[in-house]
Protein backbone atom coordinates (compact mmCIF):
# COMPACT_ATOMS: atom_id res chain seq x y z
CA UNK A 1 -18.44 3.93 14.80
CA UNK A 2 -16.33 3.97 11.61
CA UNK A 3 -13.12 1.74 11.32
CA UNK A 4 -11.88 3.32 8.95
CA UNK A 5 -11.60 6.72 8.57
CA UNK A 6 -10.71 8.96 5.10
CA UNK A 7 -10.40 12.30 4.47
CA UNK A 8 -9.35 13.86 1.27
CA UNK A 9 -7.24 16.55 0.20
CA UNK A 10 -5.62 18.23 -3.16
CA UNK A 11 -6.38 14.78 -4.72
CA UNK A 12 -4.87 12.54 -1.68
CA UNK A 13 -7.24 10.32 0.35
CA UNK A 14 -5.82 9.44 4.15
CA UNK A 15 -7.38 6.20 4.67
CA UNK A 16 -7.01 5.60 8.59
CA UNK A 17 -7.25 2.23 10.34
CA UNK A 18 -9.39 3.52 13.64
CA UNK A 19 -9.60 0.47 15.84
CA UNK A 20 -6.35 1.08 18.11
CA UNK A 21 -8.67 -1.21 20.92
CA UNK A 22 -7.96 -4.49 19.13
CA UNK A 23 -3.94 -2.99 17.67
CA UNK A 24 -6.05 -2.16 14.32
CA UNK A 25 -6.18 -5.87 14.10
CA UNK A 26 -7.97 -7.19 10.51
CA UNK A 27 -11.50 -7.92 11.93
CA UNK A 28 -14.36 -9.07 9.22
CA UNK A 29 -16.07 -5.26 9.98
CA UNK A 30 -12.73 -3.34 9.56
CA UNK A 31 -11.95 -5.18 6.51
CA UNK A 32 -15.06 -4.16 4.57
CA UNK A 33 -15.30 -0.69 5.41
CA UNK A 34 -11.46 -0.58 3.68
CA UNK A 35 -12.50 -2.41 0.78
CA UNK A 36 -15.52 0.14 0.46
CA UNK A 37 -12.99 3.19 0.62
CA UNK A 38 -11.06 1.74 -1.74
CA UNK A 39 -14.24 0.87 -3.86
CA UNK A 40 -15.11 4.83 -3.39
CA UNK A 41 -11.94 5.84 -3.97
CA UNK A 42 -11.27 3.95 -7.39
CA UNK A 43 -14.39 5.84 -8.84
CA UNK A 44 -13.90 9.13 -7.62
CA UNK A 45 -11.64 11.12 -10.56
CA UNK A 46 -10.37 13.59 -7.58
CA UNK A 47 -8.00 11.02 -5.87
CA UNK A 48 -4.96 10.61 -7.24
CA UNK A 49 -3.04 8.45 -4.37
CA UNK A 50 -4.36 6.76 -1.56
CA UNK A 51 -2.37 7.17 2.01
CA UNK A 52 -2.88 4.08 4.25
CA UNK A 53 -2.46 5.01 8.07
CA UNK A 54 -3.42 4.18 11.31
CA UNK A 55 -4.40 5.79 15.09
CA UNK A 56 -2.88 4.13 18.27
CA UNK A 57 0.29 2.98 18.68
CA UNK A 58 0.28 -0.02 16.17
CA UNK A 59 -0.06 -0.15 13.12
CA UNK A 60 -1.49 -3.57 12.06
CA UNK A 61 -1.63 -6.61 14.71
CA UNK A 62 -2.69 -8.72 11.68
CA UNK A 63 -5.65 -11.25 11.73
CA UNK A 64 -8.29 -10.69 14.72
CA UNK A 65 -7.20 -13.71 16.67
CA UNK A 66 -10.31 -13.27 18.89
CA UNK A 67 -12.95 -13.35 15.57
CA UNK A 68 -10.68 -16.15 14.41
CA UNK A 69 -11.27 -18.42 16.95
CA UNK A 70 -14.93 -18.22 17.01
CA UNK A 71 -15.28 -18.20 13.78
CA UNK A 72 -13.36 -21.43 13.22
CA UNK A 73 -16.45 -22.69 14.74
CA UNK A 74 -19.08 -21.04 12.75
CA UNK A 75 -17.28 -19.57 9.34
CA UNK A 76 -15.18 -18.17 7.39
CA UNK A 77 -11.89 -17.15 9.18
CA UNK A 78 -10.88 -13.56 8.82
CA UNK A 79 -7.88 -14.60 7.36
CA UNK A 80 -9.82 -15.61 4.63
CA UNK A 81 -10.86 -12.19 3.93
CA UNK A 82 -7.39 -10.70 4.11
CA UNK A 83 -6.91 -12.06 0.23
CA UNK A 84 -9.93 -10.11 -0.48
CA UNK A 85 -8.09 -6.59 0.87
CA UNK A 86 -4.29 -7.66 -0.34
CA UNK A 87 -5.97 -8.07 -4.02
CA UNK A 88 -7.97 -4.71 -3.81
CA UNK A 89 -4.79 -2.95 -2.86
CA UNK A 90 -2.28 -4.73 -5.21
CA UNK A 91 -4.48 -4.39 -8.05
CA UNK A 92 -5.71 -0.48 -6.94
CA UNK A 93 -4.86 1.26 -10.81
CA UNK A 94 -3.54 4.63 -8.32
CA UNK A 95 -0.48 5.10 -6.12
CA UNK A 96 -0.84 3.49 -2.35
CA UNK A 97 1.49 4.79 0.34
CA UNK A 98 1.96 3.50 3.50
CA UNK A 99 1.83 5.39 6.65
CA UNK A 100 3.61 3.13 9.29
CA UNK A 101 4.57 5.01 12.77
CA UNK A 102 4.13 1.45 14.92
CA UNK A 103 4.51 -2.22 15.08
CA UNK A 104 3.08 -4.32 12.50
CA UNK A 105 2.53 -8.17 12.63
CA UNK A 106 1.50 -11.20 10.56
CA UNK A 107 -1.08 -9.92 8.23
CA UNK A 108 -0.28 -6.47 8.84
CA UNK A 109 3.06 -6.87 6.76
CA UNK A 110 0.87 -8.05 4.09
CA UNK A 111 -1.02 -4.96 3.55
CA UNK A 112 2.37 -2.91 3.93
CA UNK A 113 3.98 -5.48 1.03
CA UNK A 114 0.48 -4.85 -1.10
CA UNK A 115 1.19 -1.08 -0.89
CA UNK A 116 3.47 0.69 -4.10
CA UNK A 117 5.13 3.18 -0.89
CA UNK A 118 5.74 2.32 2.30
CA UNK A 119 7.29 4.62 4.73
CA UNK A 120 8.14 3.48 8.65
CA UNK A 121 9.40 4.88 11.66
CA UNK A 122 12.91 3.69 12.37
CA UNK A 123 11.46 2.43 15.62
CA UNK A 124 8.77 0.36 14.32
CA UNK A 125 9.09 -3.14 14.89
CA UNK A 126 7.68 -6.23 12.35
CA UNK A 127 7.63 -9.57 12.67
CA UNK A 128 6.64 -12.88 10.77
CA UNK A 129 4.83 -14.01 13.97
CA UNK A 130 2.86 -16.63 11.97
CA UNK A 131 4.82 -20.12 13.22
CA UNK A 132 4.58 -19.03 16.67
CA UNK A 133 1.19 -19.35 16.45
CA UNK A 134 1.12 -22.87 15.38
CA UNK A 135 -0.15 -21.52 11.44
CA UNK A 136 2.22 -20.03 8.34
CA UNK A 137 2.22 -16.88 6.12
CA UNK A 138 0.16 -18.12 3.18
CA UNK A 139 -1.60 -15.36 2.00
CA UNK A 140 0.43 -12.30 2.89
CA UNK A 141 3.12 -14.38 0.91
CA UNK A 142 1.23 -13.43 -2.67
CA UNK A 143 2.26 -9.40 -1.17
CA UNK A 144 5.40 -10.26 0.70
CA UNK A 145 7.63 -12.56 -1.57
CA UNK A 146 8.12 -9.99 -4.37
CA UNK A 147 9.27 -7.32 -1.95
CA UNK A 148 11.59 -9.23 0.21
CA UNK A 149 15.15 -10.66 -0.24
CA UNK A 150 15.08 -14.57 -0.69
CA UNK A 151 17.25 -15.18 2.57
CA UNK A 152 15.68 -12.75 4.53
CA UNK A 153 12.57 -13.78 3.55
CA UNK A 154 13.61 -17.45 4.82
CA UNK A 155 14.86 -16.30 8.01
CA UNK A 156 12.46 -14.21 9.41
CA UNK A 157 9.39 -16.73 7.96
CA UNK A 158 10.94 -19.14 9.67
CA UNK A 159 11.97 -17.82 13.17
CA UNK A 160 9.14 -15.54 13.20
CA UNK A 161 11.88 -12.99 15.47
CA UNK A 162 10.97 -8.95 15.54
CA UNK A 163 12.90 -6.78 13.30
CA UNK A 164 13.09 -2.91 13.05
CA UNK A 165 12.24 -0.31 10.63
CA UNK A 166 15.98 0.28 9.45
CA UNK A 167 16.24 -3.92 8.51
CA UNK A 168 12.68 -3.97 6.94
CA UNK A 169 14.30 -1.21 4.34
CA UNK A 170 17.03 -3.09 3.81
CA UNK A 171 14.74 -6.33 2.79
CA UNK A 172 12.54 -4.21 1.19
CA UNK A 173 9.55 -5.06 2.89
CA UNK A 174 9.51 -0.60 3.09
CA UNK A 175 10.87 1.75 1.07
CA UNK A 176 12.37 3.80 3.66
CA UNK A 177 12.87 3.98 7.45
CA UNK A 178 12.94 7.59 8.93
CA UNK A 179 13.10 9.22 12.18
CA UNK A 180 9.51 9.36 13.89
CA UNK A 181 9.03 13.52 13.76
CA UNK A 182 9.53 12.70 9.85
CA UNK A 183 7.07 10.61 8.96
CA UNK A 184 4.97 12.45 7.73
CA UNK A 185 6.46 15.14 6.22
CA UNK A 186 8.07 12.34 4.18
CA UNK A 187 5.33 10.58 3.17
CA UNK A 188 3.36 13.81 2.11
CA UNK A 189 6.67 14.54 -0.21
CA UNK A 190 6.19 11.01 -1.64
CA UNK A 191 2.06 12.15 -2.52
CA UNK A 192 3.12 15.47 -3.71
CA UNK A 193 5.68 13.77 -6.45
CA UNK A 194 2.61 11.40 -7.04
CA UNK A 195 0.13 13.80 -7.98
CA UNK A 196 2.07 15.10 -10.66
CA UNK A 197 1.94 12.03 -12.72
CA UNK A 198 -0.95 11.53 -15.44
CA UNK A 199 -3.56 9.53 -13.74
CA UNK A 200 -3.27 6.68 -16.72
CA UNK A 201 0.01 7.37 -16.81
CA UNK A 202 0.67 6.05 -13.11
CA UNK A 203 -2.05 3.50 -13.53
CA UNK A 204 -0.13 1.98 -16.64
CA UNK A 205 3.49 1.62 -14.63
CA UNK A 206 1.62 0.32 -11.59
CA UNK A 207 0.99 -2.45 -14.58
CA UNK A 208 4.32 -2.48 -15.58
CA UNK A 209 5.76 -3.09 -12.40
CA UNK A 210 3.52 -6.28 -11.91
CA UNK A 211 3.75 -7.55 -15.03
CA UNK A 212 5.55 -10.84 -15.97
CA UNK A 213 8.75 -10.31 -18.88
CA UNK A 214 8.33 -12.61 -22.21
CA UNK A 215 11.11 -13.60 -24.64
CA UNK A 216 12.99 -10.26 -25.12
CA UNK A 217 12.14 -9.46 -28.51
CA UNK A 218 8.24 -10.17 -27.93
CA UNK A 219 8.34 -8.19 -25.15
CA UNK A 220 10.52 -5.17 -26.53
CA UNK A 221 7.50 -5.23 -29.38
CA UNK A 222 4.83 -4.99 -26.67
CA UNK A 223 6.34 -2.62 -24.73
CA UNK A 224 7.24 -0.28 -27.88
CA UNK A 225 3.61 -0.80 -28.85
CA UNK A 226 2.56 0.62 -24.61
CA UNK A 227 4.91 3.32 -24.68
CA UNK A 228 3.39 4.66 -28.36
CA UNK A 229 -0.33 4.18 -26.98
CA UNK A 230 0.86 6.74 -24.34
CA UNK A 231 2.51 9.31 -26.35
CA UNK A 232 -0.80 9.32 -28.81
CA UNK A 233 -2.74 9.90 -26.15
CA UNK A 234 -4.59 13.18 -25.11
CA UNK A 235 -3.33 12.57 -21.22
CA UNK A 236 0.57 12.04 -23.53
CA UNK A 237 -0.33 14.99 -25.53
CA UNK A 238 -1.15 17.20 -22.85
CA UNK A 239 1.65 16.39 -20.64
CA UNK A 240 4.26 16.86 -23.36
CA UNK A 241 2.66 20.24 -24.19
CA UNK A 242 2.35 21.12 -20.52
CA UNK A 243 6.47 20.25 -20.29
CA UNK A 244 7.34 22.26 -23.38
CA UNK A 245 5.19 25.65 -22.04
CA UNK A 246 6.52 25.35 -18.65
CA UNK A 247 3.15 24.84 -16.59
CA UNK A 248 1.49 22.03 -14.99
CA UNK A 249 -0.14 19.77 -16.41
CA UNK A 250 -3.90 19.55 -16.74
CA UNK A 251 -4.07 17.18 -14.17
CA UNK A 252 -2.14 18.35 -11.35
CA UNK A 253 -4.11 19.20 -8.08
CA UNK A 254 -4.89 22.22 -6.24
CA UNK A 255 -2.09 22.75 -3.22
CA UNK A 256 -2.89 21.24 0.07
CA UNK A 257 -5.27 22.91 1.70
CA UNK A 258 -3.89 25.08 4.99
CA UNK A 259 -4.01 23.44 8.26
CA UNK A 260 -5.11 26.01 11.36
């Protein structure tokens, strides 16, 4: 039985989190099957963006706890693993949204922070629960620390307290909090403005978003030097052309297809 689920549609693939048993906690078995849909969905030229959801109530419970403690016995700790999946998804060259309707925890928030989207339920709660538990926030940190405000970040490391949807926008752990029946007609607004981007087009500002600034005038030449690249280039060419005769571009996708 899959753990993931994906389905795709005019160029967006829904990858769903399908183990609501466990809270869609990050087991070694759930883990891989994500990192193979993001594997297939890297290679295949008819996804644009990538949707990460969930079934159930939760969202993420973060590290399997029950794995965990058998396998500090035998192995490698699924935490382990979870740099493995934050990588793949900070490093994914097209757009990532997050679907969150439900709580996330621990290494859940990680995955949210690894995403370039992230859209929540107002009544979704998050927590740092990491110090409760006796162990900290290492890895998710990598994901976590760019998105968040330094005193917020401090706080709610530290106390590991539960937070809702409406402060995790404000700390920018999300981009935006929204009443439940919104959801997803929010976040399929977000992938429709997506999809209209050139494909190395969005892959290039995912790069410039992650990238680290030089000395100013080095890094005004480099950039200059990026931004020409773009305009020379047939994905440039055809987008300005498709701009000046009024019609999409090339590589817009089909509409959604209708649901019955």
């Amino acid at each position: 039985m899959a753990l993931v689920r994906t389905v795709t549609d005019a160029g967006v693939t829904t990858m769903t989190l399908d183990s609501p048993a466990n809270r869609n906690a990050l087991s070694t078995p759930l883990m891989r099957e994500l990192l193979d849909a993001l594997a297939a969905a890297l290679t295949d030229t008819s996804v644009r963006a990538v949707v990460l959801s969930h079934t159930g109530p939760v969202f993420c419970s973060g590290a399997d706890l029950k794995e965990t403690a058998e396998a500090r016995r035998t192995g490698r700790v699924p935490a382990e693993m979870i740099a493995d999946v934050l990588a793949a998804l900070w490093e994914f060259p097209k757009p990532v949204v997050a679907r969150v309707a439900g709580p996330a925890r621990a290494g859940g928030l990680g995955l949210i922070a690894a995403t370039d989207i992230a859209v929540c339920a107002r009544e979704a709660t998050f927590a740092f629960s990491e110090v409760r538990l006796g162990v900290i926030p290492a890895v998710i940190s990598a994901t976590v620390l760019p998105r968040l405000a330094p005193r917020a970040a401090a706080e709610l490391y530290l106390t590991g307290d539960t937070f809702d949807g409406v402060r995790a926008a404000e700390i920018g752990l999300v981009t935006a909090a929204v009443p439940a029946d919104e959801l997803d007609t929010v976040v399929r607004r977000y992938c429709d403005s997506l999809v209209l981007g050139g494909p190395l087009a969005l892959a290039g500002t995912k790069q410039l978003l992650r990238r680290t600034p030089g000395p100013i005038r080095a890094d005004l030449a480099e950039l200059s030097a990026r931004s020409a690249g773009y305009f020379r280039s047939a994905e440039g060419r055809e987008g300005v052309a498709a701009f000046r005769e009024k019609r999409p571009a090339a590589w817009v996708p089909a509409a959604p297809t209708a649901q019955g």
